[in-house]
C-alpha atoms as a PDB file:
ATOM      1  CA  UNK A   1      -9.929  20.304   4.864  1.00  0.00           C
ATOM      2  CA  UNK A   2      -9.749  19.785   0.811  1.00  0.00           C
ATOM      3  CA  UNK A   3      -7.333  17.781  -0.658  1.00  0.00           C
ATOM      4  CA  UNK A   4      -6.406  17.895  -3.906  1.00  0.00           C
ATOM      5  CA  UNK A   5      -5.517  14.602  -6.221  1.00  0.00           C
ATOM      6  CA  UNK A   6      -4.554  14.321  -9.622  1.00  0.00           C
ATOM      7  CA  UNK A   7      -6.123  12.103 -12.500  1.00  0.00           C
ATOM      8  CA  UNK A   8      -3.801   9.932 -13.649  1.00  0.00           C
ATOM      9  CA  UNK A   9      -5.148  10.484 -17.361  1.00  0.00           C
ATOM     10  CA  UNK A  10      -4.286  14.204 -16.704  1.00  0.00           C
ATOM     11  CA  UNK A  11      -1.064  14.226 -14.952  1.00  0.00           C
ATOM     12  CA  UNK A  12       0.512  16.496 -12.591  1.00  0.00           C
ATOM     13  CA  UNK A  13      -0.318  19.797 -12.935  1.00  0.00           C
ATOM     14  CA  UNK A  14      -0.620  23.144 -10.990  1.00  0.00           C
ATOM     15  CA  UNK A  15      -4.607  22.962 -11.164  1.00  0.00           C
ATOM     16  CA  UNK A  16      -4.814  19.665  -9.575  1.00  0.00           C
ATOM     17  CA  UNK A  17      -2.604  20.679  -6.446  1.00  0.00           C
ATOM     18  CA  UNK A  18      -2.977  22.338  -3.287  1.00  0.00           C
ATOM     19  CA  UNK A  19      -3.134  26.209  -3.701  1.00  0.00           C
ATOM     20  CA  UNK A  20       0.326  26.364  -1.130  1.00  0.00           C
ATOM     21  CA  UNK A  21       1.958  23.948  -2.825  1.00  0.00           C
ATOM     22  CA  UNK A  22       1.755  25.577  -6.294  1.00  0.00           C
ATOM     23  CA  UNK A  23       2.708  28.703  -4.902  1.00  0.00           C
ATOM     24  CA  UNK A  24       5.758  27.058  -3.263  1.00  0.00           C
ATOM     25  CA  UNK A  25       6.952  24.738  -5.767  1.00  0.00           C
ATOM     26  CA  UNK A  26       6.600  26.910  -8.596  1.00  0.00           C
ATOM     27  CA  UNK A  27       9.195  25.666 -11.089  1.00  0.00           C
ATOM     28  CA  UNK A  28       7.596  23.673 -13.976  1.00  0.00           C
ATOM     29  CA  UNK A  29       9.745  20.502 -12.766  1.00  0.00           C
ATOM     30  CA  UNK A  30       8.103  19.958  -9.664  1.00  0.00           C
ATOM     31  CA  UNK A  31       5.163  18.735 -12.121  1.00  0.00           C
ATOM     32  CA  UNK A  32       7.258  16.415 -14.018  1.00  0.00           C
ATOM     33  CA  UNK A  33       6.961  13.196 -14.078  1.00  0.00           C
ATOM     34  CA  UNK A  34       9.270  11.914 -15.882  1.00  0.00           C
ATOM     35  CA  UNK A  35      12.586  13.835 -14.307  1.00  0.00           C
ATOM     36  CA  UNK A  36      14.706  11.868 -12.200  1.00  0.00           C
ATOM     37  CA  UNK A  37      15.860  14.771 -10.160  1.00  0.00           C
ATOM     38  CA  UNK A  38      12.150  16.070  -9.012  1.00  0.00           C
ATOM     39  CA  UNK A  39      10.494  14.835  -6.354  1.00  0.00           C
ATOM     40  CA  UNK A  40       7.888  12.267  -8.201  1.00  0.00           C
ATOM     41  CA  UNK A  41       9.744  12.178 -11.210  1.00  0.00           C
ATOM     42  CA  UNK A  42      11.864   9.057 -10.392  1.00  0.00           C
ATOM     43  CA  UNK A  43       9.887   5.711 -10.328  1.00  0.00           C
ATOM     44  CA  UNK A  44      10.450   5.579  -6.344  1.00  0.00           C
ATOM     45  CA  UNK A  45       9.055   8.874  -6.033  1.00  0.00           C
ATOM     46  CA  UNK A  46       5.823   8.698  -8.443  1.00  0.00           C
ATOM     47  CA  UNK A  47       5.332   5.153  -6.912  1.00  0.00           C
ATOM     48  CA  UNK A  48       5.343   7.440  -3.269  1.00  0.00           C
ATOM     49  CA  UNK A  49       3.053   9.827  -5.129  1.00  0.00           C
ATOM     50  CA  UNK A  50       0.554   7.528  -6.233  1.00  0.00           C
ATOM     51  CA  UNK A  51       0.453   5.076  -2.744  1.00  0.00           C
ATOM     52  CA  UNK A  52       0.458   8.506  -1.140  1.00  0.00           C
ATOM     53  CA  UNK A  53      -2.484   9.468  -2.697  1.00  0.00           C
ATOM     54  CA  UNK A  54      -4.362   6.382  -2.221  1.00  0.00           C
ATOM     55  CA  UNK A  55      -3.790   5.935   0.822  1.00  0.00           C
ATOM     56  CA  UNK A  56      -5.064   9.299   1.703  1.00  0.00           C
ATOM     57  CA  UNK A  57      -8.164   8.664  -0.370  1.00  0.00           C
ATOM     58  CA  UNK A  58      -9.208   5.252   1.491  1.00  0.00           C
ATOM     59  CA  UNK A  59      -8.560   7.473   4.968  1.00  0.00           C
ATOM     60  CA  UNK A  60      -4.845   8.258   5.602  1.00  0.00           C
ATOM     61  CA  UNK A  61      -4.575  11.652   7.802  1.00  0.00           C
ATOM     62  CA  UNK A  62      -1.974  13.935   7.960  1.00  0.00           C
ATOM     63  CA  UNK A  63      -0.922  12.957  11.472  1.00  0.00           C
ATOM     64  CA  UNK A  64      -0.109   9.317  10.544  1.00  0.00           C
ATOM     65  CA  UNK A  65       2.287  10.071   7.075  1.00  0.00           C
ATOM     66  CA  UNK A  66       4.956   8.416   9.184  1.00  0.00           C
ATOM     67  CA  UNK A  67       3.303   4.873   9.784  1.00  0.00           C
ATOM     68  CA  UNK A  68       2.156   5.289   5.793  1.00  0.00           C
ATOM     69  CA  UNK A  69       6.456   5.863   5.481  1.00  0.00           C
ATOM     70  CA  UNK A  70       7.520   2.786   7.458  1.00  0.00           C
ATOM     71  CA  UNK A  71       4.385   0.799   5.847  1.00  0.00           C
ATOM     72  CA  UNK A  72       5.613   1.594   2.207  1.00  0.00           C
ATOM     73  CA  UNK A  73       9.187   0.280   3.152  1.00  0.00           C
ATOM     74  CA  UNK A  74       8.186  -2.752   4.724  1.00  0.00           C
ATOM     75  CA  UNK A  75       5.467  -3.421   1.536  1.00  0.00           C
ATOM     76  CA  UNK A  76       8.682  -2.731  -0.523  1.00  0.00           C
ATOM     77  CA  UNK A  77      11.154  -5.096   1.212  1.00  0.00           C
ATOM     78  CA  UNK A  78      13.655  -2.585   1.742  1.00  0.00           C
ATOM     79  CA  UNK A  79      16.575  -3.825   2.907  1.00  0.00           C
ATOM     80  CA  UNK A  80      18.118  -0.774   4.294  1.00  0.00           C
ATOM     81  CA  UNK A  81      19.052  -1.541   8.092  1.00  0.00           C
ATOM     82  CA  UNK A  82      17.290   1.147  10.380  1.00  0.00           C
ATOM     83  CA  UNK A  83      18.345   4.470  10.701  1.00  0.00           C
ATOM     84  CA  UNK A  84      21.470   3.674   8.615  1.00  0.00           C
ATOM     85  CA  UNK A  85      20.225   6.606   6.453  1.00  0.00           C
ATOM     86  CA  UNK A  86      20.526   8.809   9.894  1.00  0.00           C
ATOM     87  CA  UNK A  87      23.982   7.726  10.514  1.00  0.00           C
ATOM     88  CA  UNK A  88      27.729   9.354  10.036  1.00  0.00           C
ATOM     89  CA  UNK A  89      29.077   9.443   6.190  1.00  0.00           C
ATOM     90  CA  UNK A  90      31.734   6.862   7.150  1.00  0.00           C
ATOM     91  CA  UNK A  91      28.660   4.451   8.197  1.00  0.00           C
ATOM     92  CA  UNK A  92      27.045   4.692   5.443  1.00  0.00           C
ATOM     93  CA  UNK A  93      30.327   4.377   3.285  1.00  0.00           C
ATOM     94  CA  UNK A  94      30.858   1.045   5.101  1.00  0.00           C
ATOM     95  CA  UNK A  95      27.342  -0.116   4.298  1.00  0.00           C
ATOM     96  CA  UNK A  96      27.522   0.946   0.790  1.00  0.00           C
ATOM     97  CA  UNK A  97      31.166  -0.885   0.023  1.00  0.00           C
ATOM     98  CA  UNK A  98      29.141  -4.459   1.055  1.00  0.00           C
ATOM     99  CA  UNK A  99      27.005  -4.366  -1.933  1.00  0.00           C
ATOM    100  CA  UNK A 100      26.989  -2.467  -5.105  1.00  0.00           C
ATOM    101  CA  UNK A 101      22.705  -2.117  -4.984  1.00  0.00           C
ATOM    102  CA  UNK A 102      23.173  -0.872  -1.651  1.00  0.00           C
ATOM    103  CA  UNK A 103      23.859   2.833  -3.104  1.00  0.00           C
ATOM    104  CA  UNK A 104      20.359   2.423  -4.917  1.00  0.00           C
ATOM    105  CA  UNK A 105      18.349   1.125  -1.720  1.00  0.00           C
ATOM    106  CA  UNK A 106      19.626   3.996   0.391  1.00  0.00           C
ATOM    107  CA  UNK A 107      19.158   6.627  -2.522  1.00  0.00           C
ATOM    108  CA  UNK A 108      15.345   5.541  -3.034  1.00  0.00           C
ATOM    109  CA  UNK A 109      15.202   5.810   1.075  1.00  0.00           C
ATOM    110  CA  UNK A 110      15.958   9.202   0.939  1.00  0.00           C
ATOM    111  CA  UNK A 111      13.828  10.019  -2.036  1.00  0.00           C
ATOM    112  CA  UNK A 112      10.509   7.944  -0.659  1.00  0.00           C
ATOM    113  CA  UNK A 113      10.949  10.670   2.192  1.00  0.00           C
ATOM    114  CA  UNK A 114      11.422  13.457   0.403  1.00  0.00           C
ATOM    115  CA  UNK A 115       8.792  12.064  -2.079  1.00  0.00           C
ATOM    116  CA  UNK A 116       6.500  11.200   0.972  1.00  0.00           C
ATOM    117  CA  UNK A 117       7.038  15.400   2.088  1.00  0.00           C
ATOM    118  CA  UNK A 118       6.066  17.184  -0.763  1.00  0.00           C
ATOM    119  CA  UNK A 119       3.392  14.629  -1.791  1.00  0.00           C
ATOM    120  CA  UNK A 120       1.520  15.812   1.236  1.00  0.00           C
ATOM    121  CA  UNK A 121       2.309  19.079   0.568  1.00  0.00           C
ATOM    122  CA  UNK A 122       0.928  18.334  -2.907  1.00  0.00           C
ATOM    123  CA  UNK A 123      -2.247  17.120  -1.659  1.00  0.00           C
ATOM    124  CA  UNK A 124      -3.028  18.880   1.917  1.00  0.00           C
ATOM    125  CA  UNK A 125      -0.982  21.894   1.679  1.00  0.00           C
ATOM    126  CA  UNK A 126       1.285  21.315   4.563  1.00  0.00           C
ATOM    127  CA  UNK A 127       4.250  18.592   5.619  1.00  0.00           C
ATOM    128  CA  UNK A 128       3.820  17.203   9.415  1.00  0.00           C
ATOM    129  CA  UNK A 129       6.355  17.817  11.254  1.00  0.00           C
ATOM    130  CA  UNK A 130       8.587  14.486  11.493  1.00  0.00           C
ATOM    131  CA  UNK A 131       7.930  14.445   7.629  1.00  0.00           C
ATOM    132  CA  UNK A 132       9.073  17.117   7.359  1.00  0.00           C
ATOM    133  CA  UNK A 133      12.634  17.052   9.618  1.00  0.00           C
ATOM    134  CA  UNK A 134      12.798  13.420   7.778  1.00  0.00           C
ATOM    135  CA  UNK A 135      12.541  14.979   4.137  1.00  0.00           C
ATOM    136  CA  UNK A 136      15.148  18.018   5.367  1.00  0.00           C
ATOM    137  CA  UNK A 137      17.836  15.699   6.639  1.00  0.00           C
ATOM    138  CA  UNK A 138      17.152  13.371   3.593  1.00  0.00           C
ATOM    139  CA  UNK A 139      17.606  16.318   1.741  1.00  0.00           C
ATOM    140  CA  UNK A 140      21.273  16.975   3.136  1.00  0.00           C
ATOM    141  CA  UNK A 141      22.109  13.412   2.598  1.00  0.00           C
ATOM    142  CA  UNK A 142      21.327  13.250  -1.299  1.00  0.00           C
ATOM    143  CA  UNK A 143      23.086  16.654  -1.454  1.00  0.00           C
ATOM    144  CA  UNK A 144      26.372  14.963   0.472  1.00  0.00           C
ATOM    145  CA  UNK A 145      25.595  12.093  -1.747  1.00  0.00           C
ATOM    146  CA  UNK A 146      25.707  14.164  -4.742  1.00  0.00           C
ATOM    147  CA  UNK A 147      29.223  15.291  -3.928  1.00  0.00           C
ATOM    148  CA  UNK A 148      30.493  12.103  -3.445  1.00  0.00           C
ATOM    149  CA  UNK A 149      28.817  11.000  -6.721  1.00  0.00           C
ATOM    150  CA  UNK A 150      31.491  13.724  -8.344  1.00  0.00           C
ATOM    151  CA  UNK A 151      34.323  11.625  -7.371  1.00  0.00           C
ATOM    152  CA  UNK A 152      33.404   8.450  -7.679  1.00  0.00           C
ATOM    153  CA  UNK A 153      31.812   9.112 -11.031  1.00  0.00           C
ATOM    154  CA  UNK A 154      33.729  11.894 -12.007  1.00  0.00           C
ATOM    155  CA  UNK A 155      32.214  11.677 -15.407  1.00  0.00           C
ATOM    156  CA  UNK A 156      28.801  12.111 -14.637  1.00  0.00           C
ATOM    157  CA  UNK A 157      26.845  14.605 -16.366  1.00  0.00           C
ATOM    158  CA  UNK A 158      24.291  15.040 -14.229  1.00  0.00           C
ATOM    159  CA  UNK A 159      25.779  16.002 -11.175  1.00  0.00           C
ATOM    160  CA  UNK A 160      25.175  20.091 -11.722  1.00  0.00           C
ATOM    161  CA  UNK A 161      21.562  19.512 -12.758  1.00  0.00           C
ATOM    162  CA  UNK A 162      20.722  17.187  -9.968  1.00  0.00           C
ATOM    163  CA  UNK A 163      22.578  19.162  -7.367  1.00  0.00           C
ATOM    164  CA  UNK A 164      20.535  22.529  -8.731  1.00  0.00           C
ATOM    165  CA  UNK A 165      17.199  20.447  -8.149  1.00  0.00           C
ATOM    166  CA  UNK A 166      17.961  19.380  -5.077  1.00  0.00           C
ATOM    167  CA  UNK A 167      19.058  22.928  -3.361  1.00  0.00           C
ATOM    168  CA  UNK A 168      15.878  24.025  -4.737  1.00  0.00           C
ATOM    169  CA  UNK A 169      13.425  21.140  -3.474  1.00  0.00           C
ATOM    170  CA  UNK A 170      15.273  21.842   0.369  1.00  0.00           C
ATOM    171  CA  UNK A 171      14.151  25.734  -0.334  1.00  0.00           C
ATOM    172  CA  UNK A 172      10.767  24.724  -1.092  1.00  0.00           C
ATOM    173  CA  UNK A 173      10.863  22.659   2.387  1.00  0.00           C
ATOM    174  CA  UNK A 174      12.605  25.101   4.328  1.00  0.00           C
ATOM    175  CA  UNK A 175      10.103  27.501   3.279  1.00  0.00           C
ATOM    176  CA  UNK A 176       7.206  25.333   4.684  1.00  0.00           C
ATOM    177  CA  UNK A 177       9.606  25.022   8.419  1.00  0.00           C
ATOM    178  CA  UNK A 178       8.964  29.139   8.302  1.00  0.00           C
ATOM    179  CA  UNK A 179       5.679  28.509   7.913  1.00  0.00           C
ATOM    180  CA  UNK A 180       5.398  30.476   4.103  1.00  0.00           C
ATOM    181  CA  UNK A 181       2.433  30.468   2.853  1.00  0.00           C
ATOM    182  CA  UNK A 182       0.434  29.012   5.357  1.00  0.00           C
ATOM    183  CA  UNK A 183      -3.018  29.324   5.835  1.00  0.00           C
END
């Protein structure tokens, strides 16, 4: 099976992808790299990107994106307890009132996932399917976490554009759960 890989020199772009992932994530900021609210725009999620790709180029296989997931995280030091990103709203709530940098630890969890998803989709053209249930339900928690972002920073400006982004990016994945596209 090809997989496609992009030159760093050359950026992200719809030549350098997989066929099914260009034809899925069709809006020009999927190939951003510089917008927060995109899947490798962030740093977390180009750093994903780029150990994504590397790790598929010294042998990584489809099958195994979950061990490259937990590996990333535990080269990263995360300190997010396990499965806290799984748990109830008023967990989480709890664990984020301990520390103020807790909000960013949990928020780069959920986009390493959803990073992790569409990177494969990026280079092989398809998500496995813990990657992909992982990226979904990471996908509902940045969306809840959006919400709460409108209260407790009512003045954000963002919250709109990050909220259309992310509706869009759980599209793109729902669309690969139907099976669009596939070859």
């Amino acid at each position: 099976m090809k997989q496609y890989f992009f030159d760093y020199e050359e950026g992200m772009n719809r030549e350098n992808c997989h066929p099914r992932f260009a034809t899925l994530a069709s809006e020009d900021f999927y190939y951003d790299g510089c917008d927060d609210f995109t899947p490798f725009g962030s740093d977390t999620g180009h750093d994903t990107l780029t150990a994504l790709q590397d790790w598929y180029q010294h042998g990584g296989r489809d099958r195994e994106i979950g061990s490259f997931v937990l590996g990333l995280f535990k080269e990263w030091d995360c300190p997010v307890p396990k499965d806290i990103w799984r748990a109830q709203a008023d967990v989480i709530e709890a664990w984020l009132a301990l520390e103020p940098l807790n909000e960013r630890f949990l928020m780069d969890e959920w986009r390493v996932r959803v990073a992790a998803a569409f990177g494969q989709l990026r280079i092989s053209g398809d998500i496995e399917a813990r990657m992909l249930d992982d990226a979904l339900l990471a996908m509902r928690f940045q969306l809840w976490f959006n919400e709460r972002a409108r209260t407790v920073y009512p003045a954000w400006e963002y919250a709109d554009a990050e909220k259309a982004r992310l509706l869009a990016m759980q599209a793109v994945l729902e669309q690969v759960r139907a099976g669009v596209g596939k070859r």
